[in-house]
Protein backbone atom coordinates (compact mmCIF):
# COMPACT_ATOMS: atom_id res chain seq x y z
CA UNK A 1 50.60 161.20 67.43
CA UNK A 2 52.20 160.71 64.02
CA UNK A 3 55.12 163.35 65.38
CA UNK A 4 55.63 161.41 68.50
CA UNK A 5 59.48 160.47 68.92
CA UNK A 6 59.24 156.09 68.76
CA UNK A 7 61.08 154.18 71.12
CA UNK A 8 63.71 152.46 70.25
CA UNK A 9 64.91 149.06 70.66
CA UNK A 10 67.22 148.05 74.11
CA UNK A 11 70.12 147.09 71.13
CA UNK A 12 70.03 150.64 69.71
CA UNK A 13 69.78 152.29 73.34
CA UNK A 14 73.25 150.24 74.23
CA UNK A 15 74.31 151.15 70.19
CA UNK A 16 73.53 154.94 71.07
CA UNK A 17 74.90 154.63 74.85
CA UNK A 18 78.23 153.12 73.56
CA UNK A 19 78.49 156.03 71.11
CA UNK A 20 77.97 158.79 73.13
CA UNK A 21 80.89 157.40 75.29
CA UNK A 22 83.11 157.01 72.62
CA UNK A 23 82.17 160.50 71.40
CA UNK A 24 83.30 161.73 75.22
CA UNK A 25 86.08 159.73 75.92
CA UNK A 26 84.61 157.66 78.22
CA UNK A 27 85.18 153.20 78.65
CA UNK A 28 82.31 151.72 77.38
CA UNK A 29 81.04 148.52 79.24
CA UNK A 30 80.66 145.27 76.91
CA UNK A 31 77.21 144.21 76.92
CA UNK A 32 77.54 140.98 79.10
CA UNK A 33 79.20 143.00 81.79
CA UNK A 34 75.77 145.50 81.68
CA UNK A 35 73.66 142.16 81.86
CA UNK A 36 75.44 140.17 84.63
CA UNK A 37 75.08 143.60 86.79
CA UNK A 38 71.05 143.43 85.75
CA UNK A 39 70.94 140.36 87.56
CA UNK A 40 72.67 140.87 90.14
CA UNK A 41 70.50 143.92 91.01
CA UNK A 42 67.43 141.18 90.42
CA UNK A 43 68.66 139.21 92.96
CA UNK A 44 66.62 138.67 96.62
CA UNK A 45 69.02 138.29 99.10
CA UNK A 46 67.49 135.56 101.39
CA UNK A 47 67.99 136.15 105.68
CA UNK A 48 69.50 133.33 107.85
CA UNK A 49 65.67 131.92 108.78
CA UNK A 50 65.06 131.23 105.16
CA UNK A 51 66.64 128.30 105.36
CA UNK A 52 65.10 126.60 108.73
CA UNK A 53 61.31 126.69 106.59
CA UNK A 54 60.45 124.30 103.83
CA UNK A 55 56.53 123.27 102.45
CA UNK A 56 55.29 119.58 102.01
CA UNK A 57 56.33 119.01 98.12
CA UNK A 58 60.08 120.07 99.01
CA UNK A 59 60.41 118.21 102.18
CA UNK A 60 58.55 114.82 99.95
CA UNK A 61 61.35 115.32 97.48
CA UNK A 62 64.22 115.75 99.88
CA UNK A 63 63.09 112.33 101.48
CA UNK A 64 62.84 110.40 97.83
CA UNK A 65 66.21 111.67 97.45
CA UNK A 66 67.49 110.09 100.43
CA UNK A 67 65.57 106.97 100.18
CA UNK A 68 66.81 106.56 96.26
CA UNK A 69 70.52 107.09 98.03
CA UNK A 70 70.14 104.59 100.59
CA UNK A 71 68.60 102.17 98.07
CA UNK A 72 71.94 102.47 96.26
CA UNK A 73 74.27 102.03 98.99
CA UNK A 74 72.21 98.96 100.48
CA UNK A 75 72.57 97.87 96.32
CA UNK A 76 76.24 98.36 96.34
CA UNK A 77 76.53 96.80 99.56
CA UNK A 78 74.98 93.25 98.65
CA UNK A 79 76.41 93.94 95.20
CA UNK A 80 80.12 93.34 97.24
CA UNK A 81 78.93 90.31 99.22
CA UNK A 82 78.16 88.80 95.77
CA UNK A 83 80.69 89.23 94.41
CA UNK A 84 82.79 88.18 97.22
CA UNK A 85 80.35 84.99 97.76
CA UNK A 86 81.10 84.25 94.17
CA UNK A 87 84.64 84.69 94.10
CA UNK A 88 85.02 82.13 96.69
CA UNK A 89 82.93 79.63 95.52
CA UNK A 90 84.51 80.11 92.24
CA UNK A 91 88.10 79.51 93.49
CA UNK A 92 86.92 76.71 95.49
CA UNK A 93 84.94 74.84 92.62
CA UNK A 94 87.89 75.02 90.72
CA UNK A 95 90.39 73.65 93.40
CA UNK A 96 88.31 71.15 94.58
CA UNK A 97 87.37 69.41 90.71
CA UNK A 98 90.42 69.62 89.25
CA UNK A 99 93.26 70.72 91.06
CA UNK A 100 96.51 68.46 92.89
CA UNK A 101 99.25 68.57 95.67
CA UNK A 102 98.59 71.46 98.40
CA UNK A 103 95.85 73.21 96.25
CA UNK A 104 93.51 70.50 96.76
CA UNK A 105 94.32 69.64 100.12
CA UNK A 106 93.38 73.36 101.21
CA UNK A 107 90.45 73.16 99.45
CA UNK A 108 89.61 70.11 101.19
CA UNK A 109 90.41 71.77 104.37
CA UNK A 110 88.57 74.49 104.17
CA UNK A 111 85.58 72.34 103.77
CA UNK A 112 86.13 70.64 106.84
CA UNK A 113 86.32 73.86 108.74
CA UNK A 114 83.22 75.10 107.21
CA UNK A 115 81.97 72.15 108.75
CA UNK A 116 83.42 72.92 112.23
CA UNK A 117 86.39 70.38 112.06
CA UNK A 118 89.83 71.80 112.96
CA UNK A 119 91.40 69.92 110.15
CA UNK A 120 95.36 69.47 110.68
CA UNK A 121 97.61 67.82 108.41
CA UNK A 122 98.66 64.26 109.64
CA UNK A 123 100.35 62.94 106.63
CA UNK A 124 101.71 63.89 103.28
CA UNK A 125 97.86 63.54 102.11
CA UNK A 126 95.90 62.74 105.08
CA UNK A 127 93.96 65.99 107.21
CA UNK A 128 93.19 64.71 111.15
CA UNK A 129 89.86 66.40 111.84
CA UNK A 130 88.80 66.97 115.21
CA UNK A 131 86.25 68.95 117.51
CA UNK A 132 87.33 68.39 121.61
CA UNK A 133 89.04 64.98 120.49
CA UNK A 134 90.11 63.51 116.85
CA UNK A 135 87.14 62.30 115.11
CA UNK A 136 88.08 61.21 111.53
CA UNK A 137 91.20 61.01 109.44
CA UNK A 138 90.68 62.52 105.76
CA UNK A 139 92.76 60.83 103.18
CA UNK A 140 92.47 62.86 99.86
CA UNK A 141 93.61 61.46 96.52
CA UNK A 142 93.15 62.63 93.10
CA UNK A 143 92.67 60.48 90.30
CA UNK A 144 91.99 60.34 86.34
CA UNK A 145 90.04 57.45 86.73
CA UNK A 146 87.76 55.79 89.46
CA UNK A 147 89.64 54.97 92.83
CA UNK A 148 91.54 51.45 92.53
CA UNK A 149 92.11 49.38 95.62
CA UNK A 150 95.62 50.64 96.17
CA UNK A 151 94.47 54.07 96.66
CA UNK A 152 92.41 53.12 99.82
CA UNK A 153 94.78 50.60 101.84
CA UNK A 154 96.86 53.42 103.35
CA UNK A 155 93.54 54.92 104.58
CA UNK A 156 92.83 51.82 106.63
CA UNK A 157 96.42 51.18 107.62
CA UNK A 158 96.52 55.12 108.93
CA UNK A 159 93.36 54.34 110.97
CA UNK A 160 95.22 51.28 112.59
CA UNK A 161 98.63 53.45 113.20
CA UNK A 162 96.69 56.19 114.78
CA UNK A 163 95.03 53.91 117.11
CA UNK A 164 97.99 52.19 118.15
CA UNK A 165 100.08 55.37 119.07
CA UNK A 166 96.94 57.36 120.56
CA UNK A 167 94.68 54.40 121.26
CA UNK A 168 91.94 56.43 119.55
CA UNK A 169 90.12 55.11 116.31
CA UNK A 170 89.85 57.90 113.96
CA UNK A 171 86.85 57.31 111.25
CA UNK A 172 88.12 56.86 108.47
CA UNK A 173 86.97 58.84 105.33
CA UNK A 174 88.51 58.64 101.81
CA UNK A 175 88.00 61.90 99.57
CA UNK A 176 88.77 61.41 95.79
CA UNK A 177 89.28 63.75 93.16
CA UNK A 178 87.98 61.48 90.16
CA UNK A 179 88.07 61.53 86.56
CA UNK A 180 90.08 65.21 87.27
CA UNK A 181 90.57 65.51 83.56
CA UNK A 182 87.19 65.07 82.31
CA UNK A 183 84.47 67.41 82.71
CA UNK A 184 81.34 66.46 84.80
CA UNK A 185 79.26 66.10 81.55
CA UNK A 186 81.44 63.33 80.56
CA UNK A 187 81.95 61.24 83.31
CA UNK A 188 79.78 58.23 82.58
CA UNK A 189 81.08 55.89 84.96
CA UNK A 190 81.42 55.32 89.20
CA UNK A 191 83.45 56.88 91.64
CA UNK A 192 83.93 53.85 93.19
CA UNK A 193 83.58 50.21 92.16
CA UNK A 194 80.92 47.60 94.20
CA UNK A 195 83.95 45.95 94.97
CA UNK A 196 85.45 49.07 96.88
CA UNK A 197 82.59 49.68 98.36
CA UNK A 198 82.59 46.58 100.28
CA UNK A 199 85.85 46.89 101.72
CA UNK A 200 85.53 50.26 102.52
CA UNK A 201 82.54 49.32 104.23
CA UNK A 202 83.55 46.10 106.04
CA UNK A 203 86.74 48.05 107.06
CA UNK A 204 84.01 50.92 108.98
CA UNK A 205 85.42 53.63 105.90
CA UNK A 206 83.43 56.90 104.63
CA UNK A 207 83.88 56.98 100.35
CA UNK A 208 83.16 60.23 99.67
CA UNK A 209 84.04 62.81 96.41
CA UNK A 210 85.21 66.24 96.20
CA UNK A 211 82.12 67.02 93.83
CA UNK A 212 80.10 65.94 97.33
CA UNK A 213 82.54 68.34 99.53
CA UNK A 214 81.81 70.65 97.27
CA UNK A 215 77.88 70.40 97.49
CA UNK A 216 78.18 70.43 101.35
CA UNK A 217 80.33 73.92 101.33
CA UNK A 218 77.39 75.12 98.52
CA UNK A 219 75.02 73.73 100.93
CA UNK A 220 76.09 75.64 103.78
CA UNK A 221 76.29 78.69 102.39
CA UNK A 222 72.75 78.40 101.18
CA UNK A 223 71.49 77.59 104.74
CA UNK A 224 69.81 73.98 103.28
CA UNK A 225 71.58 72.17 106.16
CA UNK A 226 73.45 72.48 109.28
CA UNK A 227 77.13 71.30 109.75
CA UNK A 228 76.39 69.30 112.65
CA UNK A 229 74.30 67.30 110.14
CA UNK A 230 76.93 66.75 107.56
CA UNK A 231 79.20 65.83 110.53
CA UNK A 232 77.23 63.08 111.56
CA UNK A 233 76.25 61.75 108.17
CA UNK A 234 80.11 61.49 107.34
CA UNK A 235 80.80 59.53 110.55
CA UNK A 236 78.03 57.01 110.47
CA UNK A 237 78.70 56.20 107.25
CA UNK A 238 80.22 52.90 106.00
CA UNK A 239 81.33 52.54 102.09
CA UNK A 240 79.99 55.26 99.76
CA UNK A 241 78.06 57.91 101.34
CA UNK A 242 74.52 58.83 99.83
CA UNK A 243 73.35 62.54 98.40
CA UNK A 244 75.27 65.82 98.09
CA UNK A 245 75.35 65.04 94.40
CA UNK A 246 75.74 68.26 92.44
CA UNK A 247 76.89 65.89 88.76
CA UNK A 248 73.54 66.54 87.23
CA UNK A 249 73.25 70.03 88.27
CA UNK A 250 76.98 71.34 86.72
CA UNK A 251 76.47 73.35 83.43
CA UNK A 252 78.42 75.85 81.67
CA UNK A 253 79.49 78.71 83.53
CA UNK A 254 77.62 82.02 82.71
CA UNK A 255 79.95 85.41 81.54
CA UNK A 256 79.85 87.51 84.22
């Protein structure tokens, strides 16, 4: 019906509505106010039991949720250990290759615990390692260049003086920290010369590195071979003793 009255739009309804008030006085409401109160009239107010009732597709979600969370945490978790694994190693590769003095001895000794010695300090630079009864006596000596004779005498005389006062015969093992100013790349020649060699073995003597005491911690930690192993390795042998070589493996450290 052309004379019908149109509707008008919801803005000119509020427009008209907020007129009329002003016309009378009245405190118009701003428009935001009018559409919060909409919605809170829209609202379903749920009962108590609402809550204790799910479906499938909710309940499937709420357990990827919690498997995603636990994935995290178990992430995090070994995350720590790494870091903590490589911290150590770290701090140990570094003492053990190139430090002096105390450093290197505590580096040494930590080794020898790993390897279920109780290693005690006997001597200025000598660690007395024992399980029920002294077993060895660790003489460690670092060096810019390969070991020279005069480094290993005191070794064997220690071995002699312990035996004397205790009447126990430690093995002896000699632990060097060579070429401690060159990287591992550009050490081209021995540890330890034939001639060395032969003493230490004719005088019943372990030659051993800290580049090998640090293979044997690495080793360990890897699960590649038991202490008891090592142990026995170290005490049966005479001169320079074989493996644990990690030389061709060292390259340059990774950021990170």
């Amino acid at each position: 019906n052309a004379d019908a009255p149109k509707s008008q739009p919801a803005e000119q309804k509020l427009s008209s509505h907020r007129d009329d008030a002003n016309n009378n006085g009245e405190q118009v409401p701003e428009a935001k106010d009018l559409m919060k109160k909409m919605e809170n009239m829209t609202k379903t107010v749920g009962t108590e039991w609402c809550n204790d009732y799910s479906f499938p597709d909710l309940e499937d979600l709420k357990r990827e949720k919690s498997q995603l969370t636990d994935g995290i945490r178990q992430t995090q978790a070994k995350i720590a250990a790494l870091e903590n694994k490589i911290s150590q190693l770290d701090s140990l590769k570094n003492a053990l290759l190139g430090s002096e003095g105390e450093e290197l001895m505590g580096a040494c000794s930590r080794v020898f615990k790993r390897l279920g010695w109780t290693a005690k300090p006997s001597d200025m630079d000598e660690l007395l390692l024992s399980m029920e009864r002294p077993e060895a006596l660790a003489r460690i000596v670092r060096t810019t260049n390969a070991v020279r004779g005069s480094d290993l005498a005191p070794l064997a005389q220690s071995v002699i003086t312990h035996w004397g006062e205790h009447e126990i015969e430690p093995k002896g093992v000699f632990v060097a920290c060579t070429w401690a100013n060159r990287a591992p790349v550009d050490r081209g020649e021995a540890d330890f010369t034939d001639a060395l060699a032969d003493f230490a073995q004719k005088k019943s003597l372990c030659l051993m590195t800290t580049m090998q005491l640090l293979c044997m911690y690495r080793d360990l930690e890897l699960g590649k071979v038991g202490a008891e192993e090592i142990r026995r390795r170290i005490i049966e042998t005479n001169g320079r003793l074989q493996g644990f070589s990690l030389e061709s493996a060292m390259t340059k450290a990774t950021a990170g």
